[in-house]
N, C-alpha and C. Protein backbone atom coordinates (compact mmCIF):
# COMPACT_ATOMS: atom_id res chain seq x y z
N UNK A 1 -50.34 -125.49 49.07
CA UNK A 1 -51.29 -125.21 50.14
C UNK A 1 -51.94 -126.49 50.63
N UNK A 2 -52.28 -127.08 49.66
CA UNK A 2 -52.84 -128.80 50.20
C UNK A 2 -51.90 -129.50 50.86
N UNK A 3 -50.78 -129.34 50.62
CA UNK A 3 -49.75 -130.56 50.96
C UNK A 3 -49.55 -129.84 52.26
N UNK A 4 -49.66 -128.21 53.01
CA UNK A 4 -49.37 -128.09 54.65
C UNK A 4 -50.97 -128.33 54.94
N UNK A 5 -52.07 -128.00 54.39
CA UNK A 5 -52.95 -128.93 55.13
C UNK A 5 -53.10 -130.03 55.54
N UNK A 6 -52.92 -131.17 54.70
CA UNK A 6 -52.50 -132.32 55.28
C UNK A 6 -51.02 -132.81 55.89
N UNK A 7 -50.55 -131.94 56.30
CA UNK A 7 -49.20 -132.17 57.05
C UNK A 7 -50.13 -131.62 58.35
N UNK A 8 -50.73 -129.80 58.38
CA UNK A 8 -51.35 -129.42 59.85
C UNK A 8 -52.41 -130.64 60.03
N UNK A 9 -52.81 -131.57 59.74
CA UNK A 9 -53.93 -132.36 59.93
C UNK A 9 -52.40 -133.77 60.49
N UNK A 10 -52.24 -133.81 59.58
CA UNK A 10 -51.18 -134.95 60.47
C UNK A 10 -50.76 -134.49 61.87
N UNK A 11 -50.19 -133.53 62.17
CA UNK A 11 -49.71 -132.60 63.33
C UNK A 11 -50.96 -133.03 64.20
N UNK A 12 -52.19 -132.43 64.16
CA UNK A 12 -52.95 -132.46 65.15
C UNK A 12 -53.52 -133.78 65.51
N UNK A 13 -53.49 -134.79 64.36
CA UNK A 13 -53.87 -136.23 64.85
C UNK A 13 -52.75 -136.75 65.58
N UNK A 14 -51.65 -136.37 65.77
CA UNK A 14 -50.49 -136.69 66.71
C UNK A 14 -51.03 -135.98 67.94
N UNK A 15 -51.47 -134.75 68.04
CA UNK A 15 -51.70 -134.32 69.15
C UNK A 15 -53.15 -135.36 69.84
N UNK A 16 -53.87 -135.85 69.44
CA UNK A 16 -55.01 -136.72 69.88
C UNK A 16 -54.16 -138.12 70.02
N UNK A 17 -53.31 -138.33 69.23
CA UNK A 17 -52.85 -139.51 69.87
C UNK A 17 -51.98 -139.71 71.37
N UNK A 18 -51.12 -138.93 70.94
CA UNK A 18 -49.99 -138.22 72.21
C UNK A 18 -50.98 -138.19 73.82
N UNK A 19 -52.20 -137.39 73.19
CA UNK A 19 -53.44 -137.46 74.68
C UNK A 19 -53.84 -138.73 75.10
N UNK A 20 -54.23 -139.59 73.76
CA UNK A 20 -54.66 -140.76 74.47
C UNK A 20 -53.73 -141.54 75.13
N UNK A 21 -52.43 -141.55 74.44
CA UNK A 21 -51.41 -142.62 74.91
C UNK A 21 -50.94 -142.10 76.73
N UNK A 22 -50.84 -140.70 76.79
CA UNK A 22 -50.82 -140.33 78.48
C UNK A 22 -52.29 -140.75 79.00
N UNK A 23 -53.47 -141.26 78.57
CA UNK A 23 -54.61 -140.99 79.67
C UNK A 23 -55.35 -140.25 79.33
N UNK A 24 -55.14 -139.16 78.60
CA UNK A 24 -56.25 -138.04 78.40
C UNK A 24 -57.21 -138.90 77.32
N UNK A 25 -58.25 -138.30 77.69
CA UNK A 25 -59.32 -138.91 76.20
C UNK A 25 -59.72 -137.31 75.73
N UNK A 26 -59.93 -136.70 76.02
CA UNK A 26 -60.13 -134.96 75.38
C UNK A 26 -59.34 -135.11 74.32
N UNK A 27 -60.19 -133.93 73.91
CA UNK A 27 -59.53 -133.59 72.19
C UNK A 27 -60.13 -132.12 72.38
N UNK A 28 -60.01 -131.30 73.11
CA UNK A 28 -59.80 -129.97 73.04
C UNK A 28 -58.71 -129.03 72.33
N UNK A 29 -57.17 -129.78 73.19
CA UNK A 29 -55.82 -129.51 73.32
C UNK A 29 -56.21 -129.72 71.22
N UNK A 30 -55.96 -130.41 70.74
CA UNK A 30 -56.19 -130.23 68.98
C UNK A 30 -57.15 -128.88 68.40
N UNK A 31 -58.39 -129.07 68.96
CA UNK A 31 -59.11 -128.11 68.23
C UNK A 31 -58.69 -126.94 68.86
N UNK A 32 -58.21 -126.39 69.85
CA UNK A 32 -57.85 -124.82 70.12
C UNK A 32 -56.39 -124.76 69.42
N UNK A 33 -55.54 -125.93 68.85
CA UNK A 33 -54.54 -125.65 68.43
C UNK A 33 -54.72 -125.21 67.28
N UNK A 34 -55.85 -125.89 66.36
CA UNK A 34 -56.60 -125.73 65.09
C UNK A 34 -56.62 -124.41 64.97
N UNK A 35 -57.56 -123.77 66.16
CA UNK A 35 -58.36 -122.38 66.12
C UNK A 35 -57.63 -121.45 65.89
N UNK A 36 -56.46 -121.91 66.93
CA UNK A 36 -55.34 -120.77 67.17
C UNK A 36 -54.41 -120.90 65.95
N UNK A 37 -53.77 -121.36 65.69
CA UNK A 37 -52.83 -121.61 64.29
C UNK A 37 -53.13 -121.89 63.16
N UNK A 38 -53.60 -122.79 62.92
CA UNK A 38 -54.32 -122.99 61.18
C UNK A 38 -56.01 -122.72 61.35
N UNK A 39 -56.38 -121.63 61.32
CA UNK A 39 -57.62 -121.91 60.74
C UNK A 39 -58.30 -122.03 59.47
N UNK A 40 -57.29 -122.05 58.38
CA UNK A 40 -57.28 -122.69 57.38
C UNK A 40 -57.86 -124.25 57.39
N UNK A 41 -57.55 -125.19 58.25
CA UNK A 41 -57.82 -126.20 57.94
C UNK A 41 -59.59 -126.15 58.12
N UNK A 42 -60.07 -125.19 59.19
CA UNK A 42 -61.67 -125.56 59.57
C UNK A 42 -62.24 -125.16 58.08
N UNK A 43 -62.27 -124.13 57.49
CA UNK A 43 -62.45 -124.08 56.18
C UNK A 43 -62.20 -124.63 55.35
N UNK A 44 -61.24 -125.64 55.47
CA UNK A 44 -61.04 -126.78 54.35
C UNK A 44 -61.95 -127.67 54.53
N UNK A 45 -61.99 -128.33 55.80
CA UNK A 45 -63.08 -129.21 56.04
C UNK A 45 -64.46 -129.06 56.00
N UNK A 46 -64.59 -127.90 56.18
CA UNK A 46 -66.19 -127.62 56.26
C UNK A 46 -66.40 -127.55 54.78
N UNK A 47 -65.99 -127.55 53.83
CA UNK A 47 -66.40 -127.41 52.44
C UNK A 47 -66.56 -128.84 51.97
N UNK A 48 -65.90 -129.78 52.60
CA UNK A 48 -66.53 -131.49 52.44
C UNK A 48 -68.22 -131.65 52.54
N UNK A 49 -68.66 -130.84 53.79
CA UNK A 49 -70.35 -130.96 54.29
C UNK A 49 -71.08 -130.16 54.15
N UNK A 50 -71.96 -130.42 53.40
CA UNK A 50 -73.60 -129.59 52.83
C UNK A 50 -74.73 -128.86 54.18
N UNK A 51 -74.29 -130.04 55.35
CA UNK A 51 -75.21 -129.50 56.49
C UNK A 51 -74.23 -129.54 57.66
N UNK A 52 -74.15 -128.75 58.57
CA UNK A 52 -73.36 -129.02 59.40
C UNK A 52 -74.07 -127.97 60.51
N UNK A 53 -73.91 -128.82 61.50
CA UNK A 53 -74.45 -128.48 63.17
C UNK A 53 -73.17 -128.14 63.79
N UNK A 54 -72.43 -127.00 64.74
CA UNK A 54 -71.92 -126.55 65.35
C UNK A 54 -72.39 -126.73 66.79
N UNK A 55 -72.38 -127.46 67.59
CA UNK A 55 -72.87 -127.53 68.96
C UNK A 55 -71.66 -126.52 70.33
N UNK A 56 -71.80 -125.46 70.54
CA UNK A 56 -71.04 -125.17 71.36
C UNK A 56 -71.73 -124.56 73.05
N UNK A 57 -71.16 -124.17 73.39
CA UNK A 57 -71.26 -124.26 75.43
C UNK A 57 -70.40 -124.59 76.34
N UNK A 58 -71.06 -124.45 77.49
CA UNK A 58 -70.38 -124.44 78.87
C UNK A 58 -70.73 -126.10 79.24
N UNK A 59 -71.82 -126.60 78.94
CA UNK A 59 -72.92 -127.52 79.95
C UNK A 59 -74.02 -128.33 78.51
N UNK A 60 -73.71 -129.55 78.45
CA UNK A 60 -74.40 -130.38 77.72
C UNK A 60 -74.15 -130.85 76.19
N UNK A 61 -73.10 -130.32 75.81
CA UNK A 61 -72.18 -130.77 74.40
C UNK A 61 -72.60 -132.18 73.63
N UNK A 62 -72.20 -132.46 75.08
CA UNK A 62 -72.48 -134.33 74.79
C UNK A 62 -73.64 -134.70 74.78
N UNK A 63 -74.28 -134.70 75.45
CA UNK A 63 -75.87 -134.81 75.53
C UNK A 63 -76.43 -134.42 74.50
N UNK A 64 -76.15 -133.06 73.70
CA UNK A 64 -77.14 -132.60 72.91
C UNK A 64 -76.14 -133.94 71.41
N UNK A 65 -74.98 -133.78 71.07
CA UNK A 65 -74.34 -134.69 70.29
C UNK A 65 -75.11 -136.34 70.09
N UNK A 66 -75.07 -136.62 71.18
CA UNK A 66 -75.94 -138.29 71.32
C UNK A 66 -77.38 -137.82 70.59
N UNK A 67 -78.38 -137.10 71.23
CA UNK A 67 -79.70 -137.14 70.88
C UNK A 67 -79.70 -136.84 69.72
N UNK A 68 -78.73 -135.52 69.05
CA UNK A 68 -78.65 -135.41 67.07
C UNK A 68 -78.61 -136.84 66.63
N UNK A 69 -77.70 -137.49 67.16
CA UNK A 69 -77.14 -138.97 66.98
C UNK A 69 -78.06 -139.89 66.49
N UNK A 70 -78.53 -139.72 67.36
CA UNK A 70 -80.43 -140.87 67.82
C UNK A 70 -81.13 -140.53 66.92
N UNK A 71 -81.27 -139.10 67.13
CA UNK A 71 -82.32 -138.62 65.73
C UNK A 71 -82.41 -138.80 64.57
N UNK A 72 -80.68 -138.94 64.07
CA UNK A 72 -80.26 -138.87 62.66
C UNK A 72 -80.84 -140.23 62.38
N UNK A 73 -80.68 -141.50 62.90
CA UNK A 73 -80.74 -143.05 62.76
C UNK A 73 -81.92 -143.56 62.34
């Protein structure tokens, strides 16, 4: 089970690379692939972090991301 997690984790860091190398800078195209097919891996990872913030929406993702950012520092 560990060894296709870190194979689906290899998979999707190809998919973020593959984006950047065309132009894209998004990293959506990975995490809905995540959502949709392994969601095994979000549960793997989330058991690494004790606190974890979920920021989701239509309008301000980023914005609210930076100011946690600022805050944390």
């Amino acid at each position: 089970m560990v060894v296709l997690l870190y194979l689906l984790t290899g998979i999707t860091r190809i998919f973020v690379w593959l984006l950047r190398l065309v132009g894209k800078n998004g990293t959506s195209l990975p995490g809905l692939w995540v959502e949709r097919y392994t969601p095994a891996l979000i549960g793997h990872y989330s058991r690494r972090y004790t606190h974890t913030v979920l920021i989701t929406g239509t309008n301000g993702k980023t914005t609210t991301q930076h100011a946690l950012e600022i805050g944390r520092a």
